[in-house]
Protein backbone atom coordinates (compact mmCIF):
# COMPACT_ATOMS: atom_id res chain seq x y z
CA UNK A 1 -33.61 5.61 2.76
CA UNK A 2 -32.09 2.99 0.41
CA UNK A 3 -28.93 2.55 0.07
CA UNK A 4 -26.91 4.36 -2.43
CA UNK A 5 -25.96 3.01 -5.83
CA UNK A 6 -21.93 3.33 -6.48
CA UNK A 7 -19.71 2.08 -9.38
CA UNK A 8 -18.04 -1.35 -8.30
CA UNK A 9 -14.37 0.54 -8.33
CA UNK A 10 -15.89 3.21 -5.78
CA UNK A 11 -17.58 0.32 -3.29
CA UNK A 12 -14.52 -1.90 -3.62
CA UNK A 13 -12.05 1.27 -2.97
CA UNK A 14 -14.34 2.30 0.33
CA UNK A 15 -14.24 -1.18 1.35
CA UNK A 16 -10.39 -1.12 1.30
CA UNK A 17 -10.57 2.31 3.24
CA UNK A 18 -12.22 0.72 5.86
CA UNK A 19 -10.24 -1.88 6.02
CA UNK A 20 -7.06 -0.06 6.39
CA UNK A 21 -8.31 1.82 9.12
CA UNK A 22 -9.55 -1.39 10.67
CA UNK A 23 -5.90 -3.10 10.32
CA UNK A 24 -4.38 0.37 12.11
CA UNK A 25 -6.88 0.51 15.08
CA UNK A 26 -7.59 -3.35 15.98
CA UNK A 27 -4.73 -5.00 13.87
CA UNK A 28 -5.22 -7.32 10.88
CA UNK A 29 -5.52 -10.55 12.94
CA UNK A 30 -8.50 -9.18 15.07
CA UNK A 31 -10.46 -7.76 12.17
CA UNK A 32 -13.23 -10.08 11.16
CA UNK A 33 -15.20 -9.71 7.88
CA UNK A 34 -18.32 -9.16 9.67
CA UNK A 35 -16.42 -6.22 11.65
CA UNK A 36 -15.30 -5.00 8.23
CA UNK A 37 -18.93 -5.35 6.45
CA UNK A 38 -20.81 -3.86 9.52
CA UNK A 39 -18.39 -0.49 9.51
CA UNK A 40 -18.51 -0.32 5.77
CA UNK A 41 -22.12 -0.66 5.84
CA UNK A 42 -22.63 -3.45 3.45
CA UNK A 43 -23.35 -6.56 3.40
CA UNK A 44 -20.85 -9.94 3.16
CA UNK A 45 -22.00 -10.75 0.27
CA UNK A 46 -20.73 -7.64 -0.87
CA UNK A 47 -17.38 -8.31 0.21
CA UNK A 48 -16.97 -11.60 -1.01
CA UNK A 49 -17.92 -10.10 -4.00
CA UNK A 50 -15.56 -8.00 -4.40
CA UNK A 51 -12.44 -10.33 -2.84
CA UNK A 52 -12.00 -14.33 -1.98
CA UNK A 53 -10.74 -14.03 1.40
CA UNK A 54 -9.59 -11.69 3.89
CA UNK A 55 -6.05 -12.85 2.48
CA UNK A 56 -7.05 -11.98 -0.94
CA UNK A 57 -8.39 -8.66 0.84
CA UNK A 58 -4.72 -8.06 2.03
CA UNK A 59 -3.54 -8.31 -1.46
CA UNK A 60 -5.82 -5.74 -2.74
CA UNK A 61 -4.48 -3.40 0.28
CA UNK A 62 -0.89 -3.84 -0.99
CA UNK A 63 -1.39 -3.78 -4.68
CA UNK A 64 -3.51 -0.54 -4.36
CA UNK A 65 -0.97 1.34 -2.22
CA UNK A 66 2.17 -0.14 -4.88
CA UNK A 67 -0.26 0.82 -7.92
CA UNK A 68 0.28 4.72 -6.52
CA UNK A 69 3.71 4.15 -6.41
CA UNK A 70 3.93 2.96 -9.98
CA UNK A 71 1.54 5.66 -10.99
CA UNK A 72 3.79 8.28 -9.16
CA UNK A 73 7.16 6.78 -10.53
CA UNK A 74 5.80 6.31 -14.01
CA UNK A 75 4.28 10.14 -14.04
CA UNK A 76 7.40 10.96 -12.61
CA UNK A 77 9.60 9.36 -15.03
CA UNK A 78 8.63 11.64 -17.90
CA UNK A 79 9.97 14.72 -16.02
CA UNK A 80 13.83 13.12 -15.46
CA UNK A 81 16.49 14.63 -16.93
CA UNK A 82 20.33 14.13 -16.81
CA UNK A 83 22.37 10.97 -17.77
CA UNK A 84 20.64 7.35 -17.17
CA UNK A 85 22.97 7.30 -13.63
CA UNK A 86 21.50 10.41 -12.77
CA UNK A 87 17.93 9.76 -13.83
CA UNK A 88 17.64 5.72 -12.38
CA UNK A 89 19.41 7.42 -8.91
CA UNK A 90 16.56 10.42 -8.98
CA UNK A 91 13.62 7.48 -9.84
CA UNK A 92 14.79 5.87 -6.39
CA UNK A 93 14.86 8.64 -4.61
CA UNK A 94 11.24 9.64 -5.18
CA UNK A 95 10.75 6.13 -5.02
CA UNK A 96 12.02 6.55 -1.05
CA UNK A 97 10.34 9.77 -0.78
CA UNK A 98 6.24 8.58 -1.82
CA UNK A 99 6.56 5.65 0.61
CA UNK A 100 8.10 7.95 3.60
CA UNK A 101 5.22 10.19 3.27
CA UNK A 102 2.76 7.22 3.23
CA UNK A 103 4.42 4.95 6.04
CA UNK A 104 2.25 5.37 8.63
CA UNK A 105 -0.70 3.46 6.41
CA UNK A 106 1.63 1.58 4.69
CA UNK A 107 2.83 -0.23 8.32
CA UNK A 108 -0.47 -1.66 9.11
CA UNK A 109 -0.36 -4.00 5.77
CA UNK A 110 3.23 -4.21 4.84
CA UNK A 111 4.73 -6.18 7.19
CA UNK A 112 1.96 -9.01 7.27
CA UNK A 113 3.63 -9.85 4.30
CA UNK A 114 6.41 -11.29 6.37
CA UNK A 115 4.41 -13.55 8.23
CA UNK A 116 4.71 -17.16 7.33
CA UNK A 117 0.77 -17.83 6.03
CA UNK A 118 1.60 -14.83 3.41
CA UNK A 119 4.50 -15.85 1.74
CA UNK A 120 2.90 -17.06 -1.18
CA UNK A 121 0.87 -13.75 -1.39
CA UNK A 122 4.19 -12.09 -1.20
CA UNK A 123 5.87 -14.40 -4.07
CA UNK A 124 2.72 -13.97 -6.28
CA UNK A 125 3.01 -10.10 -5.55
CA UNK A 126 6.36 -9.39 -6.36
CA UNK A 127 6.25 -11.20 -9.61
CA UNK A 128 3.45 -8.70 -10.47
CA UNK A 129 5.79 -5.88 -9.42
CA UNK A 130 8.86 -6.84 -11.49
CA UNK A 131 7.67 -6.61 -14.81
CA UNK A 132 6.98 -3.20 -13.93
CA UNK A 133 9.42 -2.30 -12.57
CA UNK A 134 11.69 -3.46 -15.11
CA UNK A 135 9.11 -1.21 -17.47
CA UNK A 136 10.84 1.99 -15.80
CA UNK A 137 14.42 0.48 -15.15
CA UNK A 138 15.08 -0.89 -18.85
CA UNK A 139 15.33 2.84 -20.17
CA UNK A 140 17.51 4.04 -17.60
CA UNK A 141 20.20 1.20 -18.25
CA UNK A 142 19.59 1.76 -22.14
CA UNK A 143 20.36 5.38 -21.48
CA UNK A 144 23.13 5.25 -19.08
CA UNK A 145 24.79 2.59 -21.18
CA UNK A 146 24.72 4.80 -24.34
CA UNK A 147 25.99 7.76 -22.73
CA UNK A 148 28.72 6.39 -20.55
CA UNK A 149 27.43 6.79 -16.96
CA UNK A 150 26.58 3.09 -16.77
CA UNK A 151 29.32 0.03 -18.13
CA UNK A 152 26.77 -2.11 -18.99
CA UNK A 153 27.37 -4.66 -22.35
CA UNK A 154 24.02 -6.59 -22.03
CA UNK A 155 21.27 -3.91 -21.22
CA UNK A 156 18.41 -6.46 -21.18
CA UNK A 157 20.79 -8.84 -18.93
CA UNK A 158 22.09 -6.29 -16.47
CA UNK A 159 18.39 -5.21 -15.69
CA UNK A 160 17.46 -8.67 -14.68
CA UNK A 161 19.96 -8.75 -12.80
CA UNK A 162 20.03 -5.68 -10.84
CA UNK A 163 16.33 -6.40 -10.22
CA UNK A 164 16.59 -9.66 -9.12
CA UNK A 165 19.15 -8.49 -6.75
CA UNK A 166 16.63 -5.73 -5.78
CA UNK A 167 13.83 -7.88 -4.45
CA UNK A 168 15.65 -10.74 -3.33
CA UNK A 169 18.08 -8.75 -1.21
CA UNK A 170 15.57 -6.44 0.04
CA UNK A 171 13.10 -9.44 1.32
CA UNK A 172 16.61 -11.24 3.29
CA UNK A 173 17.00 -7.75 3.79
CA UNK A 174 13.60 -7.18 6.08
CA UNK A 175 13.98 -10.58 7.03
CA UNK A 176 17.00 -10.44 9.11
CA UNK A 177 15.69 -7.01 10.60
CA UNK A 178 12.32 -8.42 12.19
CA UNK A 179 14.75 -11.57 13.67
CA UNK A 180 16.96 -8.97 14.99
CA UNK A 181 14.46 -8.44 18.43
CA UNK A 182 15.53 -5.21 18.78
CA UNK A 183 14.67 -1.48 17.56
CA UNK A 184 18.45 -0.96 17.11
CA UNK A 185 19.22 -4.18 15.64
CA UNK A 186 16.02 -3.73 13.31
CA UNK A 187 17.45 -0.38 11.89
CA UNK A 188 21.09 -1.20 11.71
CA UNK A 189 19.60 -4.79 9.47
CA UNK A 190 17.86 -2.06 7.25
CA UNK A 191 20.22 0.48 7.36
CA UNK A 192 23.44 -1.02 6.33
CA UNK A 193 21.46 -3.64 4.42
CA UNK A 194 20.27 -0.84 1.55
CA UNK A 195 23.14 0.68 1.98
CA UNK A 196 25.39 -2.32 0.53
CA UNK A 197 22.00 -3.33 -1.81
CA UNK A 198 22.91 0.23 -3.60
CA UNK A 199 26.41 -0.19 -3.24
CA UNK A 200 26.13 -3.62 -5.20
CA UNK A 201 23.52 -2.00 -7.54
CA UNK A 202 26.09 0.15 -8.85
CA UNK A 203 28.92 -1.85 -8.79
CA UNK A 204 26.99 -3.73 -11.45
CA UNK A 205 25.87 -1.40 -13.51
CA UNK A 206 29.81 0.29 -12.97
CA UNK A 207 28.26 3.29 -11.72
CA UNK A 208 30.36 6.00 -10.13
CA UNK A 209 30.03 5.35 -6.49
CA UNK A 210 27.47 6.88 -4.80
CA UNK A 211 25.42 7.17 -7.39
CA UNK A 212 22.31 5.38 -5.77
CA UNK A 213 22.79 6.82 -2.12
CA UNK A 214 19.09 6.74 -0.56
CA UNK A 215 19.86 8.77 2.72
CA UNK A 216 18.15 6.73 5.45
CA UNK A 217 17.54 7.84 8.76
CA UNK A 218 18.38 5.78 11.54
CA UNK A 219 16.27 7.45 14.12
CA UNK A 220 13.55 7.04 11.54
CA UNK A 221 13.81 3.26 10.49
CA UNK A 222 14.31 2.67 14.45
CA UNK A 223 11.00 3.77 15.13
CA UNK A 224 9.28 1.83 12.41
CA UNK A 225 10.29 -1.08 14.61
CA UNK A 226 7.31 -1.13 17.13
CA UNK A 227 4.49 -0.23 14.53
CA UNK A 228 6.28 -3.05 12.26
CA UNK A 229 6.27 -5.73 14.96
CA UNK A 230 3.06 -5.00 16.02
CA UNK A 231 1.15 -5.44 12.84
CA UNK A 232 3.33 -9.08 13.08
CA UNK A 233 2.20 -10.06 16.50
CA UNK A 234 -1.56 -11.75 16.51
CA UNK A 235 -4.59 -9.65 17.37
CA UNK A 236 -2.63 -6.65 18.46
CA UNK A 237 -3.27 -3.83 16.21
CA UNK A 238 -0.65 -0.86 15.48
CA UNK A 239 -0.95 2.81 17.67
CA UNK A 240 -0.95 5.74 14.49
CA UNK A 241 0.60 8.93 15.65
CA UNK A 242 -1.45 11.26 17.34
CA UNK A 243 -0.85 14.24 14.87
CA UNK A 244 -2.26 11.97 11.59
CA UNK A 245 -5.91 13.03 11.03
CA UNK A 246 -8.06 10.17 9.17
């Protein structure tokens, strides 16, 4: 039988499926393209087709998982109501809540991101993400400087800033967790980290404090350390939980 014809987004997306179960069961560094190709059943010309390089692969893995984000946030963003505090603190929170629900896949790509080869990647990556996010954070300032929940003279300014803080921060952030060594030091690095990012966020913006609590679980966070630290260390791959069907 020959093979079945597919639109280029459907091939390239099936690719990427197979890839992120690939980078879960043998780990990123042990994947090979011809591994990849051969379980996708397709040929390497039709993966280079489709991306550069494994690296460029990577990116594709990260920017499709933020581009759900974004699509959530941005869907979700017409639904807010309240004051701009009370509508930027509820677009973080389901922010928080669409990645929790998604970690498990998200920790076999994520944290290559730390590794020295991919800073670039990273760099290149986050620009991509700030424009957008300023896209659903410039309203929220407008708003919250209009009606008083935010003391904010330069909207355009403040926004910049916050979100500079935002990415910068949270990158030293990870940073300092994955040189901690330890599952405890890893979450308390996280932990009190976005706790004092938030803090600083609204101290900014002179929100009422509080106002950008994300409730983060210690117990949780602590065990992201192994599957985080595993998709870091060379041709190991990460164990998924047990209860995740895929």
């Amino acid at each position: 039988m020959g093979r079945v014809s597919k639109a280029p987004e459907e091939r390239r997306d099936e690719l990427l499926d197979t890839a992120l179960r690939l980078c879960t069961t043998v780990g990123y560094d042990a994947l090979s393209i011809d591994q990849l190709t051969r379980e996708a059943g397709v040929a390497k010309g039709t993966f280079y087709y489709y991306f550069g390089s494994k690296q460029d692969m990577l990116g594709a893995l990260v920017q499709r998982f933020v581009d759900g984000l974004f699509a959530s946030l941005e869907a979700g963003a017409q639904d807010l109501t309240g004051t701009g505090a009370d509508r930027f603190g509820a677009l973080l929170g389901q922010a928080t809540a669409w990645k929790t629900e998604r970690v498990e896949d998200a920790m076999a790509f994520i944290p290559l991101l730390y590794k020295p080869e991919n800073v670039e990647l990273r760099h290149r990556l986050f620009d991509l993400w700030h424009d957008r996010t300023r896209d659903l954070f410039r309203p929220l300032v407008a708003l919250g400087s209009s009606d008083g929940t935010f003391m904010v003279a330069e909207v355009d300014a403040t926004t910049d800033l916050v979100l500079s803080l935002w990415l910068d921060a949270s990158t030293r952030i990870f940073e300092d967790a994955i040189a901690a060594g330890s599952s405890d030091g890893f979450a308390d690095h996280i932990v009190r980290g976005m706790t004092a990012l938030t803090t600083a966020a609204e101290r900014i913006l002179g929100a009422r404090e509080g106002t950008f609590a994300i409730p983060l679980d210690h117990a949780m966070v602590r065990g992201l350390h192994p599957l985080f630290m595993a998709a870091l260390a060379p041709g190991t791959a990460s164990t998924p939980s047990t209860g995740r069907a895929r």
